[in-house]
Protein backbone atom coordinates (compact mmCIF):
# COMPACT_ATOMS: atom_id res chain seq x y z
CA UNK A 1 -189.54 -98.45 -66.94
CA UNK A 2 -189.91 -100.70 -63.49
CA UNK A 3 -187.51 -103.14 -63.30
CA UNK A 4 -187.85 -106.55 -62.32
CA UNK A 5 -186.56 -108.42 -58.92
CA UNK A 6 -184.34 -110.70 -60.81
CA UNK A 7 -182.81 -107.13 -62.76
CA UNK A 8 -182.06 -105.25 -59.43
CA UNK A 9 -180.24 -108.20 -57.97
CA UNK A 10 -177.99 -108.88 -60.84
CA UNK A 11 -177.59 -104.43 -61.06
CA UNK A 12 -176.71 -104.44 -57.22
CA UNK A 13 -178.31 -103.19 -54.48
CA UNK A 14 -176.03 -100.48 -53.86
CA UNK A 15 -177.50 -98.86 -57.10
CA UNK A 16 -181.41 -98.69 -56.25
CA UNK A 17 -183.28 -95.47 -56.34
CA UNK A 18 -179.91 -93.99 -57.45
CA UNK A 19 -180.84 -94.36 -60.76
CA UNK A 20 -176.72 -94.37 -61.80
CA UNK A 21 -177.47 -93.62 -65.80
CA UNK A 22 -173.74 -94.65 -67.77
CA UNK A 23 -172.14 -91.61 -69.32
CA UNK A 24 -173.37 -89.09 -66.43
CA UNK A 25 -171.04 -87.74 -64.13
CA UNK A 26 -172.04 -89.13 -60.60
CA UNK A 27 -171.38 -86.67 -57.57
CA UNK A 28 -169.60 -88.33 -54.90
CA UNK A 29 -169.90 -85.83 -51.76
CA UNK A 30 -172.47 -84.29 -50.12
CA UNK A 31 -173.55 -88.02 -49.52
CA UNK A 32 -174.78 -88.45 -53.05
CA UNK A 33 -172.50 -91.56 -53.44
CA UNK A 34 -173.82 -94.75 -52.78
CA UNK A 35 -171.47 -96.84 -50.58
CA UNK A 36 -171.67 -100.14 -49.24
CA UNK A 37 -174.22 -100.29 -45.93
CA UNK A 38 -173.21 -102.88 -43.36
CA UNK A 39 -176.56 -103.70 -41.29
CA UNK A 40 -176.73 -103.49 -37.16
CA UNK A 41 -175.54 -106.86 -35.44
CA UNK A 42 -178.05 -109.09 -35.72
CA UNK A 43 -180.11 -107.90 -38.46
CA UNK A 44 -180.80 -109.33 -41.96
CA UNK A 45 -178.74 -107.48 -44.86
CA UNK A 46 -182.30 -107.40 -47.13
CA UNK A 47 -185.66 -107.03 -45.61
CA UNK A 48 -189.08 -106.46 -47.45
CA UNK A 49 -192.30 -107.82 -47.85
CA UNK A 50 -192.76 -111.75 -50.25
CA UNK A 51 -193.10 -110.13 -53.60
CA UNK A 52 -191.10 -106.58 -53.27
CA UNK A 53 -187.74 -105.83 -53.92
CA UNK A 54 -185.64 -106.43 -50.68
CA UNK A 55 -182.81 -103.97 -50.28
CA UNK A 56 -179.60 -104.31 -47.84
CA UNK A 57 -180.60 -102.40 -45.08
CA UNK A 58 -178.24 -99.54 -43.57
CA UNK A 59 -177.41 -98.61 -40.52
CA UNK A 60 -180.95 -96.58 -40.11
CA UNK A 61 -184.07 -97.36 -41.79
CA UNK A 62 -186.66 -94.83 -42.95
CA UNK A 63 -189.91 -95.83 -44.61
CA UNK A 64 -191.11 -92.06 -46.13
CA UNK A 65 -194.60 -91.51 -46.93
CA UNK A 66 -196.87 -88.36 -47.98
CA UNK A 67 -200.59 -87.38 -49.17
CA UNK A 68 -202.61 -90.41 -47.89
CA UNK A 69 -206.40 -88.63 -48.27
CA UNK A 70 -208.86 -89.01 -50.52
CA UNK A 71 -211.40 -86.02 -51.94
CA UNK A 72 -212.58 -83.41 -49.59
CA UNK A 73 -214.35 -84.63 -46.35
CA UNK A 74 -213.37 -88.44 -46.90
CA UNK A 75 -213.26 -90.88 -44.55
CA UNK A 76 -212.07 -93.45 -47.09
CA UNK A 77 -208.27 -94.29 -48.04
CA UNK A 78 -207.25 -96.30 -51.12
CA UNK A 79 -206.10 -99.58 -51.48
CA UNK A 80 -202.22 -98.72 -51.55
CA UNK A 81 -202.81 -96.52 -48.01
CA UNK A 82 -204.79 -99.78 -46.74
CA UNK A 83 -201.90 -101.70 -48.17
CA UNK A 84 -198.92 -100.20 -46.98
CA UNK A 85 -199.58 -99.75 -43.36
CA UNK A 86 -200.12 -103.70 -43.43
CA UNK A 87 -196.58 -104.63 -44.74
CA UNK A 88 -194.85 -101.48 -43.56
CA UNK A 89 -193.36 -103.72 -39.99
CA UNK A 90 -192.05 -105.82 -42.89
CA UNK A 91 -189.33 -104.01 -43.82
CA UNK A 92 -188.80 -103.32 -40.34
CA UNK A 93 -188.21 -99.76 -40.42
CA UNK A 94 -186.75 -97.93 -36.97
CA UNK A 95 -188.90 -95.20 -38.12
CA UNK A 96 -192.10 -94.21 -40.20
CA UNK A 97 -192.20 -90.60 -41.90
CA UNK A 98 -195.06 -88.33 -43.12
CA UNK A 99 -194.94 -85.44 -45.52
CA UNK A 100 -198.04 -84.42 -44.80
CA UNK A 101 -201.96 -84.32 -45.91
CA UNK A 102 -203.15 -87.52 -43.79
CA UNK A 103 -206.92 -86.35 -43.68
CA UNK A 104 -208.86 -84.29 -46.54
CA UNK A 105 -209.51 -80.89 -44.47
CA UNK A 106 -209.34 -77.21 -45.75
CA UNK A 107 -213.27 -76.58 -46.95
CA UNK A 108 -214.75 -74.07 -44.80
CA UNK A 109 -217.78 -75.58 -45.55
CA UNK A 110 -216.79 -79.33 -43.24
CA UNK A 111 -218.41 -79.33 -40.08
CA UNK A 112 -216.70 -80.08 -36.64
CA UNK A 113 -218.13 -83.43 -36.47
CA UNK A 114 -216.93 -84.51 -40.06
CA UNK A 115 -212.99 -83.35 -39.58
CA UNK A 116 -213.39 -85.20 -36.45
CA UNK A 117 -214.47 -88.27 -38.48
CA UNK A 118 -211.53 -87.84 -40.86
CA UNK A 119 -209.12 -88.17 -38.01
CA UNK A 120 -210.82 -91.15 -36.78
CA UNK A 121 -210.49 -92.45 -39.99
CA UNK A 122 -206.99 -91.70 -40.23
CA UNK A 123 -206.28 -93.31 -36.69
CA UNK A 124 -208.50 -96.53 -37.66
CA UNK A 125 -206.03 -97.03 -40.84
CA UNK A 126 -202.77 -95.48 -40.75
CA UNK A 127 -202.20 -94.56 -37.05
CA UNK A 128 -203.45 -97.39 -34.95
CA UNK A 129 -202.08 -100.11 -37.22
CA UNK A 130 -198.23 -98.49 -36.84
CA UNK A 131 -198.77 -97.89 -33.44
CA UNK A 132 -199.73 -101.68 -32.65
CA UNK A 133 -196.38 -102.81 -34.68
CA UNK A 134 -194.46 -100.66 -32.81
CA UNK A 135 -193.24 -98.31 -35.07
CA UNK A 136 -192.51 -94.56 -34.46
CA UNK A 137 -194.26 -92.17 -36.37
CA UNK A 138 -193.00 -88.80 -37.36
CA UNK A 139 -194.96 -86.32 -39.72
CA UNK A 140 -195.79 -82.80 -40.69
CA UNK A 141 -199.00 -81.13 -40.89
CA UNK A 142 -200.52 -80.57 -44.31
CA UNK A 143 -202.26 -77.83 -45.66
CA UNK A 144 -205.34 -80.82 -45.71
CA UNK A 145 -204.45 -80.89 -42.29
CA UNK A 146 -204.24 -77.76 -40.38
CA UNK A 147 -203.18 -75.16 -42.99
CA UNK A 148 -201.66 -72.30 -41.29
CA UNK A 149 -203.10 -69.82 -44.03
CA UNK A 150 -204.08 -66.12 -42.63
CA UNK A 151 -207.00 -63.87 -42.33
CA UNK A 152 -206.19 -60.26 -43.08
CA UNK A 153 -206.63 -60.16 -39.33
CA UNK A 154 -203.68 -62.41 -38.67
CA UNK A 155 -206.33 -65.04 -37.77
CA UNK A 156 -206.22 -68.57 -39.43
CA UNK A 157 -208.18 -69.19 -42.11
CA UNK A 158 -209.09 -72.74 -41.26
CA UNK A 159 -208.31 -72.68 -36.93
CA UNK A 160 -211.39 -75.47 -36.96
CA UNK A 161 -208.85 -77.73 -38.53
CA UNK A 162 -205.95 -76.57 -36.76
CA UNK A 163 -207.87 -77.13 -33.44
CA UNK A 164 -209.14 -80.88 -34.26
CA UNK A 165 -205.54 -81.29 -35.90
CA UNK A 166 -203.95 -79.98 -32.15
CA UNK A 167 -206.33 -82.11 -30.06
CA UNK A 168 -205.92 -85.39 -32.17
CA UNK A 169 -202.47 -85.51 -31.25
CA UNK A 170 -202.46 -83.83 -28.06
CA UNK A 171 -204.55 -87.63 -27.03
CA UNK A 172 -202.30 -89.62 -24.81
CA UNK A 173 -203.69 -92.72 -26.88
CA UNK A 174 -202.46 -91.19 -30.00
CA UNK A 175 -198.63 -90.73 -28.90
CA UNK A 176 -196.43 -91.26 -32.37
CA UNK A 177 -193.67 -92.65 -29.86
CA UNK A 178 -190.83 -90.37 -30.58
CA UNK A 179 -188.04 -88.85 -28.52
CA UNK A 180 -188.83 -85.31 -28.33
CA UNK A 181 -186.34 -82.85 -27.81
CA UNK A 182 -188.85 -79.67 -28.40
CA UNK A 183 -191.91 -80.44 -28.33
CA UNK A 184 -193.86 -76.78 -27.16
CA UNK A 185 -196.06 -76.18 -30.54
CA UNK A 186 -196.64 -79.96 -31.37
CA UNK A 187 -197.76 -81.32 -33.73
CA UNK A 188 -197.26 -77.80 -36.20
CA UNK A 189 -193.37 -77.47 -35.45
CA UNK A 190 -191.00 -80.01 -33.06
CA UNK A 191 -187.91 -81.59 -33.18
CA UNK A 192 -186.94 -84.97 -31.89
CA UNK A 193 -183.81 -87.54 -32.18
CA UNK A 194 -183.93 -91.29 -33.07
CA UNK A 195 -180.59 -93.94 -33.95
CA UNK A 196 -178.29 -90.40 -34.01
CA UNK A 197 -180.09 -88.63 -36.26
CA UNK A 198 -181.78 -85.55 -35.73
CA UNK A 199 -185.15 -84.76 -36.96
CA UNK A 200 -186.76 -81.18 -37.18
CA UNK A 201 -190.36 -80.39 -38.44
CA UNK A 202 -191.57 -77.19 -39.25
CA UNK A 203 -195.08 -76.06 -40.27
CA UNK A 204 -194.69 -75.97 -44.12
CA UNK A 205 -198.62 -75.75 -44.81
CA UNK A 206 -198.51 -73.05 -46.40
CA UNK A 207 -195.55 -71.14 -48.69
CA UNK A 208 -194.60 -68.64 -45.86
CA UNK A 209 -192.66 -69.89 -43.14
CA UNK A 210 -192.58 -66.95 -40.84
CA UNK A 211 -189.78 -65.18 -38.88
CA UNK A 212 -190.45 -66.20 -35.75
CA UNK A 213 -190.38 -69.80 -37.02
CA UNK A 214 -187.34 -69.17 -38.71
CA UNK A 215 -185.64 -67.84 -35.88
CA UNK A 216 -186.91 -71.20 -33.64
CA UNK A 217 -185.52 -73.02 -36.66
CA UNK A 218 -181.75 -71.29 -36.66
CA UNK A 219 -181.84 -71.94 -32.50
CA UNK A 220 -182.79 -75.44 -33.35
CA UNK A 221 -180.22 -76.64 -35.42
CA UNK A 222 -177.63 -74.50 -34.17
CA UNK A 223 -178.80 -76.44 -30.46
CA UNK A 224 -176.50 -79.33 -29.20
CA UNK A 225 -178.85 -81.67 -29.91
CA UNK A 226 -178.64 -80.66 -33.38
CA UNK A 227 -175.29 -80.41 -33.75
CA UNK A 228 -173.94 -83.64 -32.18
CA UNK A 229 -176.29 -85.98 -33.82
CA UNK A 230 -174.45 -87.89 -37.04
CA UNK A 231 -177.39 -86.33 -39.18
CA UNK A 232 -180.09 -83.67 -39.66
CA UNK A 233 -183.14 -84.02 -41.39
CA UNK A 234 -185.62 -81.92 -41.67
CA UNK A 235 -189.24 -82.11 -42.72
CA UNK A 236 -192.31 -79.98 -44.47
CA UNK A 237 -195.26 -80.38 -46.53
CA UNK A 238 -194.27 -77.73 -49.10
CA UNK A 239 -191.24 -78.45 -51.55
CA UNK A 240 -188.73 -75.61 -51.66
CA UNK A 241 -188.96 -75.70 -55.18
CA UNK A 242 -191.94 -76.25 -57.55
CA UNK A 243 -190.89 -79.69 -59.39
CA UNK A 244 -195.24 -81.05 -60.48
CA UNK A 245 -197.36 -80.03 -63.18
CA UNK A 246 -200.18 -78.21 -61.59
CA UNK A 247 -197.97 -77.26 -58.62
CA UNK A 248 -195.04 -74.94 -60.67
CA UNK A 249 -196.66 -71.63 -59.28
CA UNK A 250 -196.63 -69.22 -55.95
CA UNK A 251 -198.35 -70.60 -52.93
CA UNK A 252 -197.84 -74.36 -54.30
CA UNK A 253 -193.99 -74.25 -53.28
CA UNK A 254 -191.94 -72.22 -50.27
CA UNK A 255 -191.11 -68.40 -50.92
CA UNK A 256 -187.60 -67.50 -50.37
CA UNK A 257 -186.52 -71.19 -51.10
CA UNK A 258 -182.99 -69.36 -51.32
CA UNK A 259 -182.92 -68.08 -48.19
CA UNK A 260 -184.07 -71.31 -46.82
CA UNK A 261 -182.11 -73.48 -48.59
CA UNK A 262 -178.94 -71.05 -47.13
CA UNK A 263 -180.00 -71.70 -43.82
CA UNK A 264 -180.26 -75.23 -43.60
CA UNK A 265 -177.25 -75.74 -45.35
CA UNK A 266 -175.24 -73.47 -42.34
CA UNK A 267 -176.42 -75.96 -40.39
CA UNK A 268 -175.49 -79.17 -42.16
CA UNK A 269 -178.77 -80.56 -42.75
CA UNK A 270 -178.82 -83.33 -44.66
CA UNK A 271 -181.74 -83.91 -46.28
CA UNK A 272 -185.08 -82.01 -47.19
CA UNK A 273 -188.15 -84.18 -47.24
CA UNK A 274 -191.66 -82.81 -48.51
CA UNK A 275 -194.76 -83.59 -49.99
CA UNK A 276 -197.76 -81.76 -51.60
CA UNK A 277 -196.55 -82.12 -54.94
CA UNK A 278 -197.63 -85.60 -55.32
CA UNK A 279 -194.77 -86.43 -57.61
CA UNK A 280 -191.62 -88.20 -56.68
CA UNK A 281 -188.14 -86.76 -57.20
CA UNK A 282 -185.25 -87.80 -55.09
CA UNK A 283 -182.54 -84.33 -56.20
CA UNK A 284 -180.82 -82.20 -54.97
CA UNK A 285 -179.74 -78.20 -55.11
CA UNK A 286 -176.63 -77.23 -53.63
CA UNK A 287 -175.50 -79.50 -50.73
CA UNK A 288 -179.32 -80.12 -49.56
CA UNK A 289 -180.32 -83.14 -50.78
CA UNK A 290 -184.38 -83.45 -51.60
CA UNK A 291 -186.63 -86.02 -51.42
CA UNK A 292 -189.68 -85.09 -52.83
CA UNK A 293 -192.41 -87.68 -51.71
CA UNK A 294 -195.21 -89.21 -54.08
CA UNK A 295 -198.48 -89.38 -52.86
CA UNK A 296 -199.77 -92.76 -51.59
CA UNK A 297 -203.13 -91.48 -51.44
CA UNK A 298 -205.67 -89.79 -54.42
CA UNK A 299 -203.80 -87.37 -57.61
CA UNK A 300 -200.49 -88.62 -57.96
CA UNK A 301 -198.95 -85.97 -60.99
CA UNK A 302 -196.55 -85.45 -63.13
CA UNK A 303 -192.84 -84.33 -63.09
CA UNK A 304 -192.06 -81.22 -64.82
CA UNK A 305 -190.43 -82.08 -68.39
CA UNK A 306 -191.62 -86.20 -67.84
CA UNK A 307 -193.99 -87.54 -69.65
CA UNK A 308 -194.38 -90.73 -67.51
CA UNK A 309 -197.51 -91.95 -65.94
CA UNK A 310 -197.88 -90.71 -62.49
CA UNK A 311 -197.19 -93.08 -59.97
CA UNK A 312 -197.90 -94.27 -56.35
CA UNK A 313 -195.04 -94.34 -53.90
CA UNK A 314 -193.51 -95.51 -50.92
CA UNK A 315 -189.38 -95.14 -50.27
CA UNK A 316 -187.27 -96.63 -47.72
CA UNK A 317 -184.16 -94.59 -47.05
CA UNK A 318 -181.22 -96.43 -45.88
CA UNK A 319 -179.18 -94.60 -43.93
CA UNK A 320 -175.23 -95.36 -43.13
CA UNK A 321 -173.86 -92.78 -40.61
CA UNK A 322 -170.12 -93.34 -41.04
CA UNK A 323 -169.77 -91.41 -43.35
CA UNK A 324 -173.34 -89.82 -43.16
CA UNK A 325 -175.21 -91.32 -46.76
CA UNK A 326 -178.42 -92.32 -47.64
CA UNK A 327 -180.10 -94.44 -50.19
CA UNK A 328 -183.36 -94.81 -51.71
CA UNK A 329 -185.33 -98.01 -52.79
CA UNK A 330 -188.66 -96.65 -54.63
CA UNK A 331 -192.04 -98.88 -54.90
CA UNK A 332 -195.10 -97.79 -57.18
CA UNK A 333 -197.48 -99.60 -54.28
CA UNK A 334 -200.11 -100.18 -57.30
CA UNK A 335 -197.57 -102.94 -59.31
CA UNK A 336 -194.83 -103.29 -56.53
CA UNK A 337 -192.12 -102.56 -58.47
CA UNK A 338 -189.17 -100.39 -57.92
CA UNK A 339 -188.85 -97.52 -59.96
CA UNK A 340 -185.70 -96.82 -62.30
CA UNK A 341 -184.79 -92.77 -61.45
CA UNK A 342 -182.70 -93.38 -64.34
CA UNK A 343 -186.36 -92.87 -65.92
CA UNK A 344 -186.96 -89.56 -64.06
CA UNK A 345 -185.40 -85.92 -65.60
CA UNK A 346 -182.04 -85.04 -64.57
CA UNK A 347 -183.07 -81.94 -64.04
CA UNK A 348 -186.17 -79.96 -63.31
CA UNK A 349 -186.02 -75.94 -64.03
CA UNK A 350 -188.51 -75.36 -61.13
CA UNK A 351 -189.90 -71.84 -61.66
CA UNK A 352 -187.71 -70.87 -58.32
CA UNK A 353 -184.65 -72.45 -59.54
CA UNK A 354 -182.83 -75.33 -61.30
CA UNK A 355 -183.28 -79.01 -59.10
CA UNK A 356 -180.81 -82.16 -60.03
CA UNK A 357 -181.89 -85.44 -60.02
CA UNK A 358 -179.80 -86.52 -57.02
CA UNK A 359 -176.70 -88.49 -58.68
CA UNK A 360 -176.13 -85.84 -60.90
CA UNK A 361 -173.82 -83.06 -60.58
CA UNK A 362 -173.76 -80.41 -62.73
CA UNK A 363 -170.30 -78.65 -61.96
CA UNK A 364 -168.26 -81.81 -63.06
């Protein structure tokens, strides 16, 4: 069910994306709770595009996107990619996010000149039009990107993409305008800062994140940086857990989500934020809270256990930073309305583990 603009009003701002069902037992740490959000001096308390849903804006905004490409080899991008990037400055984000797949790579059989194309695409839609409204852009690689799959050799399987992928953003003219802290194997794996929050990406692209990128990880967000921002994010195309049909095997989600989960957690990261599942879920596991993107682009799929129709998506995360919280306000970019996560599963049992919708808690 989508509510309407007149329903979210009367329900509150405070409660969008939440989904806050009556009878469940909400979860009030871990910034799960949804408190008020006084905007920056100067700024409007609700911003958003004539016709959408216009939440009050915290301290930090975040518009969070994921999977913009079309079929193998396309140079095209539907209507809600084409869409979006023209009323994104709307609800003037500080920052724009990626989870990943923003060109159709990973066929052996595309030629040099046609993954070229796709990035030129990419740049002619989605890049050029956020960097000409001034707006930061921070993403992670896909597996349609650059996938970081191996030979038996310990070569990559697709290097042609993760070449084109390296020089596209290696282009002065193509600088996302962030505030790098590490920035020595962009654009697979870096970490930069914005509004006192810290952001690290790693290269999710495919289910093995390896040791040494693990241990660049732990030095990371143990770093100063890290440590004395007001929040840590971090950011990979691959869930940790397998939450879409079609998606709910090995390969399709991280191994060891355990481990990793454990780690970021020592290190107080906030929030997880992935794509490749094509499926939105904002939930949680533990004290990690994750967002799992929809795709704005081709195959959006189904939850695990929902029957709903899949849907298009774009979020803006609020974020207050005292205390550290964020909040969600979901758009299916095809009817522009919000979605109700009361609508979503309160649960998922992943095949990995057990994933709660994110204002439930299951120990109270």
């Amino acid at each position: 069910m989508a509510w309407t603009r007149r329903q979210l009003l009367i329900a509150g701002g405070g409660l969008v994306g939440v989904g806050l069902a009556q009878g469940l037992k909400l979860q009030s740490g871990n910034g799960l709770a949804q408190s008020p959000v006084i905007p920056p001096e100067g700024q409007s308390l609700a911003m958003a595009p004539a016709g959408f849903y216009a939440p009050p804006r915290g301290s930090v905004r975040i518009a969070v996107i994921s999977d913009l490409n079309s079929q193998y080899g396309s140079t095209h991008y539907e209507a809600e990619v084409i869409e979006s990037m023209r009323l994104l400055p709307q609800w003037k984000p500080d920052l724009v996010l990626c989870g990943g797949d923003m060109i159709a790579g990973q066929s052996l059989s595309l030629s040099r000149g046609q993954v070229q194309a796709m990035w030129a695409a990419f740049d002619r839609h989605v890049a050029a039009p956020l960097r000409q409204a001034g707006l930061p852009f921070g993403f992670t690689i896909g597996n349609h990107d650059g996938s970081g799959a191996l030979e038996r050799e310990g070569r990559f399987r697709f290097a042609l993409d993760r070449e084109l992928a390296r020089a596209y953003w290696k282009q002065p003219s193509h600088n996302p305008g962030l505030t790098f802290v590490d920035q020595a194997q962009f654009p697979f794996s870096y970490t930069f800062t914005q509004n006192q929050i810290f952001y690290l990406v790693w290269d999710a692209s495919t289910a093995q994140i390896s040791e040494a990128q693990l241990g660049w990880v732990e030095r990371s967000l143990a770093s100063a940086a890290a440590q004395q921002a007001r929040l840590r994010m971090v950011i990979g195309h691959l869930p940790l857990y397998g939450i879409a049909v079609g998606r709910d095997r090995p390969g399709e989600f991280l191994n060891q989500a355990e481990r990793l989960r454990s780690l970021l957690e020592r290190y107080r990261v906030h929030t997880y934020i992935s794509g490749h599942h094509h499926a939105y879920y904002p939930g949680h596991r533990g004290q990690l809270q994750l967002l799992h993107t929809g795709a704005l682009g081709s195959g959006p799929r189904r939850l695990l256990g929902s029957d709903r129709t899949p849907q298009k998506t774009l979020t803006i995360v609020d974020v207050s930073l005292e205390p550290a919280n964020t909040r969600y306000t979901t758009y299916d970019m095809t009817t522009r309305q919000v979605l109700d996560s009361r609508q979503l599963p309160t649960q998922i049992s992943a095949p990995n583990g057990r994933v709660f919708r994110r204002d439930i808690n299951p120990g109270a």
